[in-house]
Protein backbone atom coordinates (compact mmCIF):
# COMPACT_ATOMS: atom_id res chain seq x y z
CA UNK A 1 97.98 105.37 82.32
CA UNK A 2 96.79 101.80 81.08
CA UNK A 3 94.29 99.49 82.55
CA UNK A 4 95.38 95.89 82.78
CA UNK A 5 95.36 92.86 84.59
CA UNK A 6 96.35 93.18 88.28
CA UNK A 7 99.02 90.06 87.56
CA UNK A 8 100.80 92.22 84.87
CA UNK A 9 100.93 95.45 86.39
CA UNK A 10 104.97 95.25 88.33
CA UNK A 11 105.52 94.10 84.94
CA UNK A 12 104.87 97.21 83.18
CA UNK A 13 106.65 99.53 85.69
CA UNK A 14 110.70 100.62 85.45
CA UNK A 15 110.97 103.34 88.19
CA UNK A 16 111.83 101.22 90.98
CA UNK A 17 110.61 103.07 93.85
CA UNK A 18 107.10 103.52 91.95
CA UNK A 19 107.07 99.43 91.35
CA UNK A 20 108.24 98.60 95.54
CA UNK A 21 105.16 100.72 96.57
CA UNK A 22 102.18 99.18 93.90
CA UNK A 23 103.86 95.88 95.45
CA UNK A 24 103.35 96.70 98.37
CA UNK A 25 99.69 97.72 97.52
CA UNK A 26 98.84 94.50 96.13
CA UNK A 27 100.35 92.27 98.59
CA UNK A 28 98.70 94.33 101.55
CA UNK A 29 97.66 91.93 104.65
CA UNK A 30 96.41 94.98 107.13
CA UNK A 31 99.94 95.81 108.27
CA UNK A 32 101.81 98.91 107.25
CA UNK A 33 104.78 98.78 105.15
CA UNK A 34 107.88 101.20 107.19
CA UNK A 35 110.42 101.80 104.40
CA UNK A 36 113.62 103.53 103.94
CA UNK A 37 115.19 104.29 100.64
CA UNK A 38 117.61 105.97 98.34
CA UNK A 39 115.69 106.71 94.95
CA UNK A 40 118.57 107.64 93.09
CA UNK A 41 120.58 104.75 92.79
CA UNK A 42 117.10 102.81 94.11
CA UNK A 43 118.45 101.03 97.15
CA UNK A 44 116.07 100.08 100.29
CA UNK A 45 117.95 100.57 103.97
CA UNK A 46 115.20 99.35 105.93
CA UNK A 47 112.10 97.56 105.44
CA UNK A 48 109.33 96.57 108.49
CA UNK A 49 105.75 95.63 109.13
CA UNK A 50 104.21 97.69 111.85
């Protein structure tokens, strides 16, 4: 773990999935994020506010 500045943090991540949700947490507006997702290669099926 490292502290840093929130503008450099998706910079320092390389696991995909782990980097999509701490984006997710930094752009949050009050709606929830509905995702769907194969880790392993990384690709997203579905993504929605609710």
């Amino acid at each position: 773990m490292i502290w840093c500045p929130r503008e450099n943090v998706l910079e320092r991540i390389t696991n995909p999935v782990t980097r999509m949700r701490v984006q997710n947490q930094l752009e949050f507006s009050g709606q929830i994020h509905y995702q769907a997702y194969s880790s392993k290669p990384f690709e997203e099926h579905l993504h929605r506010l609710v």
